[in-house]
N, C-alpha and C. Protein backbone atom coordinates (compact mmCIF):
# COMPACT_ATOMS: atom_id res chain seq x y z
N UNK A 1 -231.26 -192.67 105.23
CA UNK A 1 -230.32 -192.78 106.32
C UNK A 1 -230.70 -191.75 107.36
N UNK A 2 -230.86 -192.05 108.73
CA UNK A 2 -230.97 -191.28 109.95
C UNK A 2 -229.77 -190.86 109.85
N UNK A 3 -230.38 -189.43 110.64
CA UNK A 3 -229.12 -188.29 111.42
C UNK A 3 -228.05 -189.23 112.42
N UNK A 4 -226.39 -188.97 112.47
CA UNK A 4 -225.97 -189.57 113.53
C UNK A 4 -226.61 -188.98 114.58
N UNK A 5 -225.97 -190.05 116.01
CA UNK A 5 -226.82 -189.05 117.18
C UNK A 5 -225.88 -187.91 117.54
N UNK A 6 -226.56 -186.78 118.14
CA UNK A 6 -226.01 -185.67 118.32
C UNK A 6 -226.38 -184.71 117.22
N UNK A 7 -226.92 -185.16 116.34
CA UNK A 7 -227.43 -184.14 114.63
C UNK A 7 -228.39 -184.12 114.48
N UNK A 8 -228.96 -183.08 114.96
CA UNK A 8 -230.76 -182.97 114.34
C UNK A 8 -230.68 -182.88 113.05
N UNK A 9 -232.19 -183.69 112.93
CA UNK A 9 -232.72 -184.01 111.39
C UNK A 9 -232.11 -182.88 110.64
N UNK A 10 -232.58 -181.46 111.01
CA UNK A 10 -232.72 -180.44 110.05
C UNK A 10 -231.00 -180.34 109.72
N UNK A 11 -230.29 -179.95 110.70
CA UNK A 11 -228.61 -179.85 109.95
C UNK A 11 -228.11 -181.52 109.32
N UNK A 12 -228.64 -182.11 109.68
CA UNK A 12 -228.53 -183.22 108.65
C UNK A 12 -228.63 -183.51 107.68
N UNK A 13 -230.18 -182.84 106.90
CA UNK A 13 -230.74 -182.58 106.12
C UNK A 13 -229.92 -181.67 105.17
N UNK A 14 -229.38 -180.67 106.42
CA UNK A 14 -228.92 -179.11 105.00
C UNK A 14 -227.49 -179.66 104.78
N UNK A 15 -227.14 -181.13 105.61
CA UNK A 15 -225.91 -181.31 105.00
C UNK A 15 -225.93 -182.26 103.86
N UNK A 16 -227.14 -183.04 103.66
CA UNK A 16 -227.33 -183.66 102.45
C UNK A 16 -227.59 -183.15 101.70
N UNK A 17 -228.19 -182.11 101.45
CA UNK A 17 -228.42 -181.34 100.50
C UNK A 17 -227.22 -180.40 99.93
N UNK A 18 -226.07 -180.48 100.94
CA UNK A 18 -224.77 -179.92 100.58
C UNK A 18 -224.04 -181.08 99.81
N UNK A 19 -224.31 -181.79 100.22
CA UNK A 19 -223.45 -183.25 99.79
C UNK A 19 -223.83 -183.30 98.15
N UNK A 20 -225.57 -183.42 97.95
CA UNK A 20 -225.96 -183.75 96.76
C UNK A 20 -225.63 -182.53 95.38
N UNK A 21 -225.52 -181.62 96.26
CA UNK A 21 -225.24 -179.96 95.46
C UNK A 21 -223.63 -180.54 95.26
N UNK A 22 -222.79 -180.81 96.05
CA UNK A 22 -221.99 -180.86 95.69
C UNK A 22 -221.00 -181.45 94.65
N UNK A 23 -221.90 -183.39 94.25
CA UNK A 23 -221.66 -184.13 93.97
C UNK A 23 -222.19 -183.31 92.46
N UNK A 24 -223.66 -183.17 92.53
CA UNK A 24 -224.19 -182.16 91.23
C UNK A 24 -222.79 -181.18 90.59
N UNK A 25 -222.31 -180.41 91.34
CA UNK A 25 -220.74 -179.54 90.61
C UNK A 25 -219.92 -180.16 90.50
N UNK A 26 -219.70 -181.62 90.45
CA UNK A 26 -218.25 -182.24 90.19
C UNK A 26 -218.69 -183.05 89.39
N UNK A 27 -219.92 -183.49 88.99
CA UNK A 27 -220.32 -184.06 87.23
C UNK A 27 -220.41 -183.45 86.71
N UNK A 28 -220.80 -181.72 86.88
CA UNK A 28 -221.01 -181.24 86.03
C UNK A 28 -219.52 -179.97 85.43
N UNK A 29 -218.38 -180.15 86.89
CA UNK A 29 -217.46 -179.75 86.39
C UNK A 29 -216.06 -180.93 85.67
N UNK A 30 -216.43 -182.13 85.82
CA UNK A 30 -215.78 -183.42 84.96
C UNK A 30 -216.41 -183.36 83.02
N UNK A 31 -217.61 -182.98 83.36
CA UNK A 31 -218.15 -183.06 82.08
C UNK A 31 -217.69 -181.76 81.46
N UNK A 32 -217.70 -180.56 81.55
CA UNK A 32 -216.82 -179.11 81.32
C UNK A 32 -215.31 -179.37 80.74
N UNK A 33 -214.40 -179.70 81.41
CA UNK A 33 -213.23 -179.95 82.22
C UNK A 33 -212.65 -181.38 80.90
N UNK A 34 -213.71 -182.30 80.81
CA UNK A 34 -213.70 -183.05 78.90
C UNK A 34 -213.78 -182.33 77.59
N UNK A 35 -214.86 -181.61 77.64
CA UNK A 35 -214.86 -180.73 77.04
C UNK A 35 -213.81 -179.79 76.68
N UNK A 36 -213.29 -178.95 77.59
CA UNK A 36 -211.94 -177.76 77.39
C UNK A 36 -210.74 -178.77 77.03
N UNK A 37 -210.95 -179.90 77.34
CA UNK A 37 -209.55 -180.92 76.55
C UNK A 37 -209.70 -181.09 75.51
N UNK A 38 -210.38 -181.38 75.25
CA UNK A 38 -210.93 -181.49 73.70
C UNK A 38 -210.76 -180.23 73.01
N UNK A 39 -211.45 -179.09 73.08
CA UNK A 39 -211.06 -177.61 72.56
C UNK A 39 -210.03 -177.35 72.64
N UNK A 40 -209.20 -177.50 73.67
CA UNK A 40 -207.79 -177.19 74.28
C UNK A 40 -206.88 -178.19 72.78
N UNK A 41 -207.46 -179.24 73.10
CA UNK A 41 -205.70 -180.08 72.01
C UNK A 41 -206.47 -179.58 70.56
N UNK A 42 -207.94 -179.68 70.06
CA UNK A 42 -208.15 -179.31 68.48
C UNK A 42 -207.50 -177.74 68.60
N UNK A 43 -206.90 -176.48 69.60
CA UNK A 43 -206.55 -175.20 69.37
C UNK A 43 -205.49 -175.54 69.52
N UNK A 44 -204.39 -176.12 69.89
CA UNK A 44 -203.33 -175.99 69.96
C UNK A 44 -202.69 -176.98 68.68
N UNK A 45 -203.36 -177.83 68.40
CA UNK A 45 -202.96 -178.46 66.88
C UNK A 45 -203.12 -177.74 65.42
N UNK A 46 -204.48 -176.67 65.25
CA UNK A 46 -204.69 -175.51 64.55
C UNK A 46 -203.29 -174.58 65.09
N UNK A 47 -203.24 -174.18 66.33
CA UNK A 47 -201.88 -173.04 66.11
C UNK A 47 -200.63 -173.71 65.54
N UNK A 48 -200.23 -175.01 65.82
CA UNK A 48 -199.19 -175.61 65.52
C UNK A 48 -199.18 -175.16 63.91
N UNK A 49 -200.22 -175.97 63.24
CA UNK A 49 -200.55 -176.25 61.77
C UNK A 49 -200.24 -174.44 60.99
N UNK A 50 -200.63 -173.83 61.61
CA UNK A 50 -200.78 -172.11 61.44
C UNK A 50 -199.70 -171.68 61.09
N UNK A 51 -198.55 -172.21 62.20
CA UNK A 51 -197.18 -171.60 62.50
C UNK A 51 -196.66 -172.35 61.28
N UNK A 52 -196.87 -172.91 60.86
CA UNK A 52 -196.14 -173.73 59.83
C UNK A 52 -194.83 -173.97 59.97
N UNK A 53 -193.85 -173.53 59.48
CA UNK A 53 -191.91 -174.29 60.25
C UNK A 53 -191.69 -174.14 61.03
N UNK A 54 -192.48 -173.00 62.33
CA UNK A 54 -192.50 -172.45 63.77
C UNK A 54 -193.32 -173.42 64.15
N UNK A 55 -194.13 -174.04 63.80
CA UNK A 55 -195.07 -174.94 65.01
C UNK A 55 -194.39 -175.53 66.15
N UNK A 56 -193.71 -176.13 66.13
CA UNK A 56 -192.27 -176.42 67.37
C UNK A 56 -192.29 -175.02 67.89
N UNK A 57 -191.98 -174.02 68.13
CA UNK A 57 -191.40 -172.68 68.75
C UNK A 57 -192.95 -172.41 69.35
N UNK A 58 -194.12 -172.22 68.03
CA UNK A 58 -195.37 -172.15 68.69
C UNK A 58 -195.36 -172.87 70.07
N UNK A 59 -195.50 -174.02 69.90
CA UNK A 59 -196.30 -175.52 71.04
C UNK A 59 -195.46 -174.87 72.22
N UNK A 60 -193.75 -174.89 71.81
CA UNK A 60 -193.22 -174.54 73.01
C UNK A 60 -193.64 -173.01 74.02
N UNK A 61 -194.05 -171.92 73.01
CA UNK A 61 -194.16 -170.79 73.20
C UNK A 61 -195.53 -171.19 74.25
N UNK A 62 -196.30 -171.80 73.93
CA UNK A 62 -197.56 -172.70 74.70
C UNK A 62 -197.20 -172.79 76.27
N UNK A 63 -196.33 -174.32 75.72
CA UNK A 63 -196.48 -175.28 76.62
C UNK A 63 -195.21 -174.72 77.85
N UNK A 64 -194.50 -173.43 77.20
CA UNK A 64 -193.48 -172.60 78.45
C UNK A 64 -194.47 -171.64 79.61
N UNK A 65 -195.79 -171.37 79.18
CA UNK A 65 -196.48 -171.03 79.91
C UNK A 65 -196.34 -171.51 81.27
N UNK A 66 -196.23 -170.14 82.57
CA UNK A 66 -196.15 -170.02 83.76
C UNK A 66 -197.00 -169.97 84.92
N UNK A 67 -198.13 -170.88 84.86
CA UNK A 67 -198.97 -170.57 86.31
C UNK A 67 -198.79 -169.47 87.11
N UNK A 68 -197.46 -169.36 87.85
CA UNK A 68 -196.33 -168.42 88.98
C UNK A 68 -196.92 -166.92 88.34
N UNK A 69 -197.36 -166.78 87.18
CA UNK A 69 -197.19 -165.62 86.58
C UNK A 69 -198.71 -165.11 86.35
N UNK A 70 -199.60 -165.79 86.68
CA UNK A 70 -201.01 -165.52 86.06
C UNK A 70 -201.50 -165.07 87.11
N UNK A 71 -202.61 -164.39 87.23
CA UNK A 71 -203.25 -163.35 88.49
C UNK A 71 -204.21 -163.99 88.33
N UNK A 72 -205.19 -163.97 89.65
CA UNK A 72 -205.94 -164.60 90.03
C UNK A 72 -205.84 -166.24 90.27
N UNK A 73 -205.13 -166.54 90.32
CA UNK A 73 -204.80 -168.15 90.98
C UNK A 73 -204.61 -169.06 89.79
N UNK A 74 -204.58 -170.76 90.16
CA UNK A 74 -204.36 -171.45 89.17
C UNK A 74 -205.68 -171.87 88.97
N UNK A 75 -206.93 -171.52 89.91
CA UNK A 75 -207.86 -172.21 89.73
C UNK A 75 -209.22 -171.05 89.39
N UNK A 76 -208.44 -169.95 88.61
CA UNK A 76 -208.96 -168.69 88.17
C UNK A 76 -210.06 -168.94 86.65
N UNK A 77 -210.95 -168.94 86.27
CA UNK A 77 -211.28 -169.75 85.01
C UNK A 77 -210.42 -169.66 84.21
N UNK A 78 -209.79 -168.20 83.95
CA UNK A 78 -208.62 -168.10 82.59
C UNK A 78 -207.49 -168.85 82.91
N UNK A 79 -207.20 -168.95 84.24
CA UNK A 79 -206.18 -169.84 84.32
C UNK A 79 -206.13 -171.56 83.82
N UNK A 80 -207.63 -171.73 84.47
CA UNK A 80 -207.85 -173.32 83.93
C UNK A 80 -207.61 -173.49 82.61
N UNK A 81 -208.00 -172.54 81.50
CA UNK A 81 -207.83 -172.87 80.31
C UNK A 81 -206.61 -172.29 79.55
N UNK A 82 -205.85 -171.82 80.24
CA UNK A 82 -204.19 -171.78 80.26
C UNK A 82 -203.85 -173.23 80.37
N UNK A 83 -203.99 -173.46 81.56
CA UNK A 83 -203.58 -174.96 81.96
C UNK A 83 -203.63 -176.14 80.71
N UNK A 84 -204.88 -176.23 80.28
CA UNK A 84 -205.25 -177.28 79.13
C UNK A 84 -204.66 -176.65 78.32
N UNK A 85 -204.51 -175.73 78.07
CA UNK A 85 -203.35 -175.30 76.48
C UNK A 85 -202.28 -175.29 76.49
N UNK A 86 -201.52 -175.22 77.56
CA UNK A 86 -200.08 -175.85 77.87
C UNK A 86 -199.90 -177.66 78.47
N UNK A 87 -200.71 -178.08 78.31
CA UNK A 87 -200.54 -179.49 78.51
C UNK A 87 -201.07 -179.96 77.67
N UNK A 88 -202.02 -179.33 76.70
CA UNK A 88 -201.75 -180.01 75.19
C UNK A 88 -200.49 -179.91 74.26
N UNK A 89 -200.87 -178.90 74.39
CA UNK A 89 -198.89 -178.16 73.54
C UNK A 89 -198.01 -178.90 74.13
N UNK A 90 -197.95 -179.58 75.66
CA UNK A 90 -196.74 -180.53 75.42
C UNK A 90 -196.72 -181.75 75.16
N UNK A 91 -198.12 -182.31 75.23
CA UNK A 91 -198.56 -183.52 74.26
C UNK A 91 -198.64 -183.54 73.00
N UNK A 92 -198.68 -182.54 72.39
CA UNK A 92 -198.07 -182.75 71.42
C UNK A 92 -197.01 -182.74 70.83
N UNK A 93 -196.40 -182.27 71.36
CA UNK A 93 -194.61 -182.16 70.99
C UNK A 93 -194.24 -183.34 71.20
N UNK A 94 -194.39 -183.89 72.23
CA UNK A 94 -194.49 -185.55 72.92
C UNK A 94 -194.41 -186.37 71.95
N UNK A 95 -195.63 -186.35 70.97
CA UNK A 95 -196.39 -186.73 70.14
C UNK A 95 -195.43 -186.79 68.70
N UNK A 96 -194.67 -185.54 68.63
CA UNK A 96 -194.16 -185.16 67.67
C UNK A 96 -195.21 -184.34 66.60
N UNK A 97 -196.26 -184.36 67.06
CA UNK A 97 -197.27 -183.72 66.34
C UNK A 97 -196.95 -184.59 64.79
């Protein structure tokens, strides 16, 4: 595909190459992002199982987790994997485990 007009080749270029970089970090953060769900619900079904007559109080103790409250943002890495451990914990309760 040609540059629109008004876009030389070259910033055209460094914008495809932004485009393709970019598309590159969002397969490769979808494929991650499967992954931590997967880790995320097999750890929060082990803590359930752990707690044994608390597993209910566990999941909830989980899934009451506060974004509002975590430093560095929601999109902080520790935060992301906060996130998947409180939205497993309430799938499973869901679930009834």
């Amino acid at each position: 595909m040609s540059a629109p007009e008004g876009i030389g080749p070259e910033l055209w270029n460094k914008h495809a190459d932004a485009c393709a970089k970019m598309r590159e970090a969002e397969e490769a953060l979808a494929a991650a992002l499967s992954g931590l769900k997967r880790a995320a619900a097999a750890w929060v079904r082990v803590e359930a199982e752990v707690s044994g007559d608390r597993a209910t109080a566990a999941l909830v103790g989980i899934a009451a987790s506060n974004a509002a409250t975590w430093s560095g943002g929601v999109l902080c890495d520790s935060n992301i994997i906060e996130t998947a451990k409180r939205r497993e914990a309430l799938e499973l309760l869901r679930s009834k485990y």
